[in-house]
N, C-alpha and C. Protein backbone atom coordinates (compact mmCIF):
# COMPACT_ATOMS: atom_id res chain seq x y z
N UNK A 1 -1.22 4.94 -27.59
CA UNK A 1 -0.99 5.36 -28.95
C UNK A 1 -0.06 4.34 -29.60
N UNK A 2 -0.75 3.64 -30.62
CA UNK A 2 0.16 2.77 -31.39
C UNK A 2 1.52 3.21 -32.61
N UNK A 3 2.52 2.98 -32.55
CA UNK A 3 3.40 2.98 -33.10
C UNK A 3 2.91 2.37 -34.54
N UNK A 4 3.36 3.12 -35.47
CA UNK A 4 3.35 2.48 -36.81
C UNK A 4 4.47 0.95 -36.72
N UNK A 5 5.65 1.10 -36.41
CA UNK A 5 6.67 0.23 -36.36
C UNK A 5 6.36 -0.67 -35.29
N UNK A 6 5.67 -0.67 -34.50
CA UNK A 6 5.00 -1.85 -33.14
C UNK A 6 3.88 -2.31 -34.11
N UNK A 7 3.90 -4.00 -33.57
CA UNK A 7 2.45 -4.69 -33.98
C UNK A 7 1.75 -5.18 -32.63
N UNK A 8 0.95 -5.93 -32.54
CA UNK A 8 0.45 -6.97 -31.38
C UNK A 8 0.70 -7.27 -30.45
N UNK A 9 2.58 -7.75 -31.04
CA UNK A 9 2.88 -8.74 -29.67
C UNK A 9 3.80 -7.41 -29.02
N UNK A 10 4.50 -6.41 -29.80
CA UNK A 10 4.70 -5.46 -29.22
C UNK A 10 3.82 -5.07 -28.03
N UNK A 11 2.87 -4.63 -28.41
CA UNK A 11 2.11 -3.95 -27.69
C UNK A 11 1.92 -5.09 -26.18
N UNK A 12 1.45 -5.80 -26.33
CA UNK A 12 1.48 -7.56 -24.97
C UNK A 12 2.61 -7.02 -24.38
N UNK A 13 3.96 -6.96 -24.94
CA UNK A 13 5.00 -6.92 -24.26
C UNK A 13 5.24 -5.78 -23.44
N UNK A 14 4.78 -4.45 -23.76
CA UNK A 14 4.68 -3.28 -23.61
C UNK A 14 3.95 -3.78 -22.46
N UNK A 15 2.86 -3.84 -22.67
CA UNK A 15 1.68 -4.11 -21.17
C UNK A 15 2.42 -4.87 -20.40
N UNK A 16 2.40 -6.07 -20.75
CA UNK A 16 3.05 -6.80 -19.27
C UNK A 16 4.10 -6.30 -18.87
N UNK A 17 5.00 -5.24 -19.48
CA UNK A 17 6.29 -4.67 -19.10
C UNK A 17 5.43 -3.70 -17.43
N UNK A 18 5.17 -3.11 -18.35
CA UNK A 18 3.76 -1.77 -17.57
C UNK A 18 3.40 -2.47 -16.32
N UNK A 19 2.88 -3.58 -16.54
CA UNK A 19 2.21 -4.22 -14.91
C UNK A 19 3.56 -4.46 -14.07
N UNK A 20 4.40 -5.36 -14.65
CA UNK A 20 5.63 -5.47 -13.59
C UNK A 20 7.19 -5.59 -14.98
N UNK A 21 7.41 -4.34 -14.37
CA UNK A 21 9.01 -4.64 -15.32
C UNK A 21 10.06 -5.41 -14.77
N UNK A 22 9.69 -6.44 -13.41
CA UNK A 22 10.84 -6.96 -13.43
C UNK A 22 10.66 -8.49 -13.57
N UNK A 23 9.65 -8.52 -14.40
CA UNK A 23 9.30 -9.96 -14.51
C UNK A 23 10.31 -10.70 -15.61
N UNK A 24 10.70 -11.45 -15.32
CA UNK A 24 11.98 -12.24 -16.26
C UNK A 24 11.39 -12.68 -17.21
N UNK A 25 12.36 -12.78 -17.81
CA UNK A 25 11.86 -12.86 -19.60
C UNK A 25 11.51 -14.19 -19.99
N UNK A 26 11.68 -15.01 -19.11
CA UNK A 26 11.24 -16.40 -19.20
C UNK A 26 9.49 -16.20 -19.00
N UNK A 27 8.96 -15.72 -18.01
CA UNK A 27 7.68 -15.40 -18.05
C UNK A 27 6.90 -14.52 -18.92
N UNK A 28 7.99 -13.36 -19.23
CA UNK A 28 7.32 -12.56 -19.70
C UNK A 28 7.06 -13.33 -21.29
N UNK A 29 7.55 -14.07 -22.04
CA UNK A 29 7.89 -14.84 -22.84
C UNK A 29 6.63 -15.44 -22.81
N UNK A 30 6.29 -16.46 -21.94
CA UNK A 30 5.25 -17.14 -21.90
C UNK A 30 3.80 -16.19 -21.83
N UNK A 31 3.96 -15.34 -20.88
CA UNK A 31 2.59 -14.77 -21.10
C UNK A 31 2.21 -13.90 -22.18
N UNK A 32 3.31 -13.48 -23.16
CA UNK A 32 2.64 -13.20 -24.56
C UNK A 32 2.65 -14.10 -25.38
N UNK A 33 3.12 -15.32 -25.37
CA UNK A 33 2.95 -16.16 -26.53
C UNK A 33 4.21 -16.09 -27.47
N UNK A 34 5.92 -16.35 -27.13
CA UNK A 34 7.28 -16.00 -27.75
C UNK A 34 7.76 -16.82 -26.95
N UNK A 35 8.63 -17.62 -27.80
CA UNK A 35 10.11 -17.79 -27.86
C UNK A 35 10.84 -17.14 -26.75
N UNK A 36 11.59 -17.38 -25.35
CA UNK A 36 11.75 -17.13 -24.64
C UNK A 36 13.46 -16.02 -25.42
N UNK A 37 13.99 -16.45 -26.69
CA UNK A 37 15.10 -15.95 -27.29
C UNK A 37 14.15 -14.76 -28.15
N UNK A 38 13.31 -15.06 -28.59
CA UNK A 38 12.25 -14.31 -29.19
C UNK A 38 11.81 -12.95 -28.19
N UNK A 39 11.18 -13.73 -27.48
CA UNK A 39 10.88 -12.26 -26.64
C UNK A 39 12.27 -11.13 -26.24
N UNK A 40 13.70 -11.92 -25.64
CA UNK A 40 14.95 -10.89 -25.50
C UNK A 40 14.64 -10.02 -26.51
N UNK A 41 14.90 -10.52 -27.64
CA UNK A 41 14.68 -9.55 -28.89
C UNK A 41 14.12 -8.79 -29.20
N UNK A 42 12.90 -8.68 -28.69
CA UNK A 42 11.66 -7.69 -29.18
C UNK A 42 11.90 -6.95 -27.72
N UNK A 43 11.90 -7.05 -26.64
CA UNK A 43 12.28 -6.18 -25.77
C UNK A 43 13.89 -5.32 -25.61
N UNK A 44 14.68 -5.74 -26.32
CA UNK A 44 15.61 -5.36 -26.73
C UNK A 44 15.48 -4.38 -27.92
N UNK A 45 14.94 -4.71 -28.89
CA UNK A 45 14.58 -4.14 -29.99
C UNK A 45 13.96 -2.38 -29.21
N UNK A 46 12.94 -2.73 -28.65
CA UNK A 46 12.08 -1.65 -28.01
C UNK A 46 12.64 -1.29 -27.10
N UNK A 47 13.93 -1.06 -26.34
CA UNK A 47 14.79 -0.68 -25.71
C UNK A 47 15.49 0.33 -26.64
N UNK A 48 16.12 -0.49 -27.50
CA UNK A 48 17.16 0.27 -29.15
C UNK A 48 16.29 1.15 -29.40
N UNK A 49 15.05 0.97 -29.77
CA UNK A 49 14.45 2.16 -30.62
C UNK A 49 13.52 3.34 -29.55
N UNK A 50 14.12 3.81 -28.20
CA UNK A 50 13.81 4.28 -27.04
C UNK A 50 12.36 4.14 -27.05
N UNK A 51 11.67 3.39 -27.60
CA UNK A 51 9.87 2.87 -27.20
C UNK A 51 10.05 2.47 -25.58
N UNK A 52 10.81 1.60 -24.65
CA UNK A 52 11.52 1.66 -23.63
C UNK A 52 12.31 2.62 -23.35
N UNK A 53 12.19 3.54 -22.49
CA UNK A 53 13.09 4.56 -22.12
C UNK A 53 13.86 4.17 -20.78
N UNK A 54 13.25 3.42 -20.22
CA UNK A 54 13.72 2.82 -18.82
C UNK A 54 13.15 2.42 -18.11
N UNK A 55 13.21 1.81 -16.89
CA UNK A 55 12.75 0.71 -15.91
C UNK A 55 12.27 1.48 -14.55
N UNK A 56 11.65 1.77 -13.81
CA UNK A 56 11.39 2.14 -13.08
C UNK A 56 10.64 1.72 -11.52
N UNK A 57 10.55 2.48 -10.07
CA UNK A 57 10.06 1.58 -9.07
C UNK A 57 8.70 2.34 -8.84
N UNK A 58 7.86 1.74 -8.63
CA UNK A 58 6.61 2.87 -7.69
C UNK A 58 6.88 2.89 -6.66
N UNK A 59 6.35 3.48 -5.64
CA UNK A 59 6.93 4.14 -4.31
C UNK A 59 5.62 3.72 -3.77
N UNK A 60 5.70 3.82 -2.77
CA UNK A 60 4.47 4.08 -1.31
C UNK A 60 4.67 5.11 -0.58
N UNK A 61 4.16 6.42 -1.34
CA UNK A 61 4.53 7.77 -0.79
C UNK A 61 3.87 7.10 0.99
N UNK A 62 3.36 6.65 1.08
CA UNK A 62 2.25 7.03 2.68
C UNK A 62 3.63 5.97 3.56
N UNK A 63 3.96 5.20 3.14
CA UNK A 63 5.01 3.96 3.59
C UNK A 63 6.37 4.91 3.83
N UNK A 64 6.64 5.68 2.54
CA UNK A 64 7.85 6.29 3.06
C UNK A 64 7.48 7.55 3.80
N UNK A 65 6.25 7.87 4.72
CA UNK A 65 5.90 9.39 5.37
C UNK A 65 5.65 10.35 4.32
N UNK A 66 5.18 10.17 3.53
CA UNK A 66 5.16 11.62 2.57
C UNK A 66 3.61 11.49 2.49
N UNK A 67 2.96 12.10 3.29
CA UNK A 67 1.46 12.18 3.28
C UNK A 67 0.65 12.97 2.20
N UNK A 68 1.58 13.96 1.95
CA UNK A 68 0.79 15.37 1.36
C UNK A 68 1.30 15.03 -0.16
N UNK A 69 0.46 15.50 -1.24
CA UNK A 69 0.81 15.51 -2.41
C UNK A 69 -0.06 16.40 -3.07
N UNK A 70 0.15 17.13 -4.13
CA UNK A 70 -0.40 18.57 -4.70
C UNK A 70 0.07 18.71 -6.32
N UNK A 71 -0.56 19.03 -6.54
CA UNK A 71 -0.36 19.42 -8.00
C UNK A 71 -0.39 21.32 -7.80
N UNK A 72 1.14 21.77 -8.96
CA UNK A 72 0.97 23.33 -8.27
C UNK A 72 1.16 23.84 -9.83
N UNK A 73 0.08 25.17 -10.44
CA UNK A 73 0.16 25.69 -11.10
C UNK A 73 1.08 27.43 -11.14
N UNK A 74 2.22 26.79 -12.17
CA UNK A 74 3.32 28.19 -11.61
C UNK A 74 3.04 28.73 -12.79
N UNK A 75 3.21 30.21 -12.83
CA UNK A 75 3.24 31.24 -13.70
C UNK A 75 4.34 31.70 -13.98
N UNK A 76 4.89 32.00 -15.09
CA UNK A 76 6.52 32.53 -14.93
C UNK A 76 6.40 33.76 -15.23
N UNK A 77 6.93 34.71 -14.57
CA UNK A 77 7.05 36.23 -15.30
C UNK A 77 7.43 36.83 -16.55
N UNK A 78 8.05 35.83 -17.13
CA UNK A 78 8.19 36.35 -18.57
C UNK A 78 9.22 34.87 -18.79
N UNK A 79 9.52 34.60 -20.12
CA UNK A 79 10.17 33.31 -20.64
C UNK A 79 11.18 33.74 -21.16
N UNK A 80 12.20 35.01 -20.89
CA UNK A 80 13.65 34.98 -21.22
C UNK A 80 14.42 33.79 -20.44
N UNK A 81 15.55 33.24 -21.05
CA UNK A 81 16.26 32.10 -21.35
C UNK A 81 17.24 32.74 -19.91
N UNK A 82 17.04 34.12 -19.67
CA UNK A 82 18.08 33.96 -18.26
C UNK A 82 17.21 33.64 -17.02
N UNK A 83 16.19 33.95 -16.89
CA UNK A 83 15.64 33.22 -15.99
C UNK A 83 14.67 31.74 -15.99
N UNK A 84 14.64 31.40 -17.29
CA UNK A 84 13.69 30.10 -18.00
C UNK A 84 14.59 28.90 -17.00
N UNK A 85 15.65 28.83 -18.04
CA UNK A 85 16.86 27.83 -17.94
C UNK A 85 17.08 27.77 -16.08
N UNK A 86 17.62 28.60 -15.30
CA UNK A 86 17.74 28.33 -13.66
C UNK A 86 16.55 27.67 -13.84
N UNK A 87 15.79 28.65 -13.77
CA UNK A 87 13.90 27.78 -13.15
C UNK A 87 13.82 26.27 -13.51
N UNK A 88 14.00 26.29 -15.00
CA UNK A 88 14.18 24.47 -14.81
C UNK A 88 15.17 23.32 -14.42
N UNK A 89 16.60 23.95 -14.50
CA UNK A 89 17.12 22.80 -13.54
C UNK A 89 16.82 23.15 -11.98
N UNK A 90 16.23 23.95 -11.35
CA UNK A 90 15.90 24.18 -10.19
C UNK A 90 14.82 23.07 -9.60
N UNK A 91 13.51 22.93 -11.14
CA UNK A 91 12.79 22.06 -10.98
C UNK A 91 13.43 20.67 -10.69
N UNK A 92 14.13 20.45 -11.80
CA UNK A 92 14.39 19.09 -12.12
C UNK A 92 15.26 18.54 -10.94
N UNK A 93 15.60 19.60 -10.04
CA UNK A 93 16.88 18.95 -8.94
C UNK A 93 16.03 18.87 -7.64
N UNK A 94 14.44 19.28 -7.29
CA UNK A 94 13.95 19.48 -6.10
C UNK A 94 13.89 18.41 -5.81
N UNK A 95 13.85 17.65 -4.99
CA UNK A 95 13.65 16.57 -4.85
C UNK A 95 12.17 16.25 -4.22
N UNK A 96 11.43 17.26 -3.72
CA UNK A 96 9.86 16.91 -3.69
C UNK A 96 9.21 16.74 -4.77
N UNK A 97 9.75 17.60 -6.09
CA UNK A 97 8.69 17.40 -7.22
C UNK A 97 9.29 16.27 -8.07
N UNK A 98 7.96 15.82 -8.42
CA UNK A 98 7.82 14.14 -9.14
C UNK A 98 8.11 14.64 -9.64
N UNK A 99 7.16 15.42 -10.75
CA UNK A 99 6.83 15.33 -12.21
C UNK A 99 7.26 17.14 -12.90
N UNK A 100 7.31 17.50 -13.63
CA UNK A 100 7.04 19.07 -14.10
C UNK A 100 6.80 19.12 -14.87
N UNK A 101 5.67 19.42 -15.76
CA UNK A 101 5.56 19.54 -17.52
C UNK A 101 4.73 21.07 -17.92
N UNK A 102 5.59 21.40 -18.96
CA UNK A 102 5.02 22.50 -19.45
C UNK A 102 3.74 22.70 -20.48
N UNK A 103 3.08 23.29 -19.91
CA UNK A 103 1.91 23.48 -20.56
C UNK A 103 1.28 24.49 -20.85
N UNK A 104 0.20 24.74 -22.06
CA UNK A 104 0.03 25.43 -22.66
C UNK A 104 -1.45 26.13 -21.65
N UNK A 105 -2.31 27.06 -21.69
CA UNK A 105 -3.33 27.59 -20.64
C UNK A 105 -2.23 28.80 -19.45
N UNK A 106 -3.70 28.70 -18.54
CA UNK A 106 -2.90 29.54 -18.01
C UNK A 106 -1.97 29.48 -17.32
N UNK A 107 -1.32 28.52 -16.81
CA UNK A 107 -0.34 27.92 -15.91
C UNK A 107 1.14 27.52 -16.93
N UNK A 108 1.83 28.36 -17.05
CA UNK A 108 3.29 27.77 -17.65
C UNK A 108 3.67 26.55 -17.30
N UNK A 109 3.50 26.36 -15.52
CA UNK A 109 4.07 24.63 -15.48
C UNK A 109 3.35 24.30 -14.69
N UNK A 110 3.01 22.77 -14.73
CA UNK A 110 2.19 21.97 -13.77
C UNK A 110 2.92 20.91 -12.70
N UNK A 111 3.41 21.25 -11.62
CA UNK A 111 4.50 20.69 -10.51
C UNK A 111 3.35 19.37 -9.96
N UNK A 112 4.08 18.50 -9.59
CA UNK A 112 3.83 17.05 -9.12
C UNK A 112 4.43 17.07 -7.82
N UNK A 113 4.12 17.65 -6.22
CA UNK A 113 4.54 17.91 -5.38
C UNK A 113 4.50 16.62 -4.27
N UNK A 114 5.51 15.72 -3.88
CA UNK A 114 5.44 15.25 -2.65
C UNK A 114 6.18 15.74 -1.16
N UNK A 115 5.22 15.71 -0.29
CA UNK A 115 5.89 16.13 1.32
C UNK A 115 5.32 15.57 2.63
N UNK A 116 6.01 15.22 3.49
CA UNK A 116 5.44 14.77 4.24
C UNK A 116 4.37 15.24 5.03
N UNK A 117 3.99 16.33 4.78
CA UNK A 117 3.10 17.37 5.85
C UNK A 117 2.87 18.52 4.99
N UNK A 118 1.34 19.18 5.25
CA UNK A 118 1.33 20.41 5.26
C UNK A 118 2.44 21.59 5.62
N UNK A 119 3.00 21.09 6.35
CA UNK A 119 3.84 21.85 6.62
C UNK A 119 5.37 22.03 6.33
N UNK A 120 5.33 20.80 5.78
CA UNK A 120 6.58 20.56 4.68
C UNK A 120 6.78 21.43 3.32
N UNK A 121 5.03 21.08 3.06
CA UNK A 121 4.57 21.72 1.90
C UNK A 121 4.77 23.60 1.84
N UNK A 122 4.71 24.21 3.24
CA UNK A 122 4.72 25.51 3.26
C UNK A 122 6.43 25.81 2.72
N UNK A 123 7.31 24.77 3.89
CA UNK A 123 8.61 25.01 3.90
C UNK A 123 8.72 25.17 2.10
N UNK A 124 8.71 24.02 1.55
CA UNK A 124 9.06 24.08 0.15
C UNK A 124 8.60 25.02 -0.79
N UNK A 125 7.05 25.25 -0.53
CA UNK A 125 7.02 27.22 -0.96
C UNK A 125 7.79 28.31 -0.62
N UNK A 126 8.06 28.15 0.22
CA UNK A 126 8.71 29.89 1.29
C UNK A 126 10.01 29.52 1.22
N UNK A 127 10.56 28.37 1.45
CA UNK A 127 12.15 28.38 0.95
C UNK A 127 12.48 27.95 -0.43
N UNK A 128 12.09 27.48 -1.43
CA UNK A 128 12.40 27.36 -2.55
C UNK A 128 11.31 28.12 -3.59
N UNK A 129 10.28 27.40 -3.87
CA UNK A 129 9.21 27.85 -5.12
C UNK A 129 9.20 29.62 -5.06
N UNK A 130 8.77 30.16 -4.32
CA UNK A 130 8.42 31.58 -4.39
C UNK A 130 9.77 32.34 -3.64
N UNK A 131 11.06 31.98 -4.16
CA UNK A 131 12.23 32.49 -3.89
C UNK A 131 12.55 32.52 -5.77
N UNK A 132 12.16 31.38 -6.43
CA UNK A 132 12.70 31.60 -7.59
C UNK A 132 12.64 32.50 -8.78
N UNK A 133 13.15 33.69 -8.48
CA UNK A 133 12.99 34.84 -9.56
C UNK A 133 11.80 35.10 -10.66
N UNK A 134 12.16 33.78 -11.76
CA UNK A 134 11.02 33.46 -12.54
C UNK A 134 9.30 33.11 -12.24
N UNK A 135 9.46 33.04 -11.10
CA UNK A 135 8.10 32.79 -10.58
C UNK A 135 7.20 33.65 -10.18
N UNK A 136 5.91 33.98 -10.97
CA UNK A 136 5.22 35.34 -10.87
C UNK A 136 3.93 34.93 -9.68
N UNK A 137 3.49 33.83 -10.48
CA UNK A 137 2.63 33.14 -9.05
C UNK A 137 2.38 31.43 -9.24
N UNK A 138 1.40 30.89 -8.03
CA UNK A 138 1.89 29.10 -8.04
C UNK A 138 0.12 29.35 -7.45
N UNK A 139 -0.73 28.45 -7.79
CA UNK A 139 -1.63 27.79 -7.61
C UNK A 139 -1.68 26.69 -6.77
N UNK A 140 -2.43 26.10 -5.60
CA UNK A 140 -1.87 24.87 -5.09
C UNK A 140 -3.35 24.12 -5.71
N UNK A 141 -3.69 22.88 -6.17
CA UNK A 141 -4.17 22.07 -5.79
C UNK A 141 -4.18 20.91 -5.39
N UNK A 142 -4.74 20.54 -3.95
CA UNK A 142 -4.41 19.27 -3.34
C UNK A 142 -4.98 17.88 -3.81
N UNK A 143 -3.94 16.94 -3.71
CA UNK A 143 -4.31 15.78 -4.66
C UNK A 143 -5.19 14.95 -2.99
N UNK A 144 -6.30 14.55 -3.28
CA UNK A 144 -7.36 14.01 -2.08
C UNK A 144 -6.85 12.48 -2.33
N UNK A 145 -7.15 11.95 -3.47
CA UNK A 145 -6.80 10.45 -3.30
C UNK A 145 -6.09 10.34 -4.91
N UNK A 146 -5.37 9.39 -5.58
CA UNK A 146 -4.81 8.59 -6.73
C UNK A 146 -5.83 7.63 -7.36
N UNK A 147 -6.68 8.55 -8.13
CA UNK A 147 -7.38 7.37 -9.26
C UNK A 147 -6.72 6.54 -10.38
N UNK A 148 -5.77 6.64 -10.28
CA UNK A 148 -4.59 6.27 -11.78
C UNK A 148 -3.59 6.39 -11.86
């Protein structure tokens, strides 16, 4: 989705950011076609105006043992703010789940689950997910392979 305030070389910079963000700005410079002082700027710029939100690593879930990965559809029992609020910093602190986003259908939230095992995966249901008050029910589906 293009930004009204991004043009062209924005966007170049954006991408090659995307393929590798730690490519130095001397290259990254050259492979869009800028001013090596030129490019600081426009990646700076798009830093300032949070179009960059931050830098990040990909992982090798299978490299670091985490075999199993799942996407889990939770239901919440109702959306009062005394049990909403726990439920989500609960999310945000698990340290198996990637991702959490709320969504609209039948599933209140859609969990991004990594574990090393099936059986990791149970632990993290039975001791955390279906302990948390707000939680009426959880859907599992298992992620088979990463198209994207």
């Amino acid at each position: 989705m293009k930004s009204p305030r991004m043009d062209e070389v924005d966007e170049r910079v954006l991408q090659a950011l995307k393929a590798n963000s730690r490519i130095s700005n001397t290259e990254l410079a050259e492979q869009v076609g800028l001013s090596v002082s030129s490019c600081w700027r426009r990646v700076r710029a798009l830093e300032d105006r949070g179009i960059i939100a931050g830098y990040t690593v990909a992982l090798d879930d299978a490299g670091m043992g985490l075999g199993f990965q799942a996407i889990v559809h939770v239901q919440l029992r109702r959306h009062a703010t005394d049990e909403f609020t726990p439920f989500v910093r609960a999310m945000q602190a698990q340290e198996e789940i990637r991702s959490v986003y709320a969504t609209t259908g039948q599933a209140d939230y859609h969990l991004h689950v990594v574990c090393a095992d099936i059986d990791a995966y149970n632990q993290f249901l039975e001791g955390f997910l279906f302990r948390m008050p707000a939680v009426a029910s959880a859907q599992t589906n298992l992620i088979l392979r990463v198209v994207k």
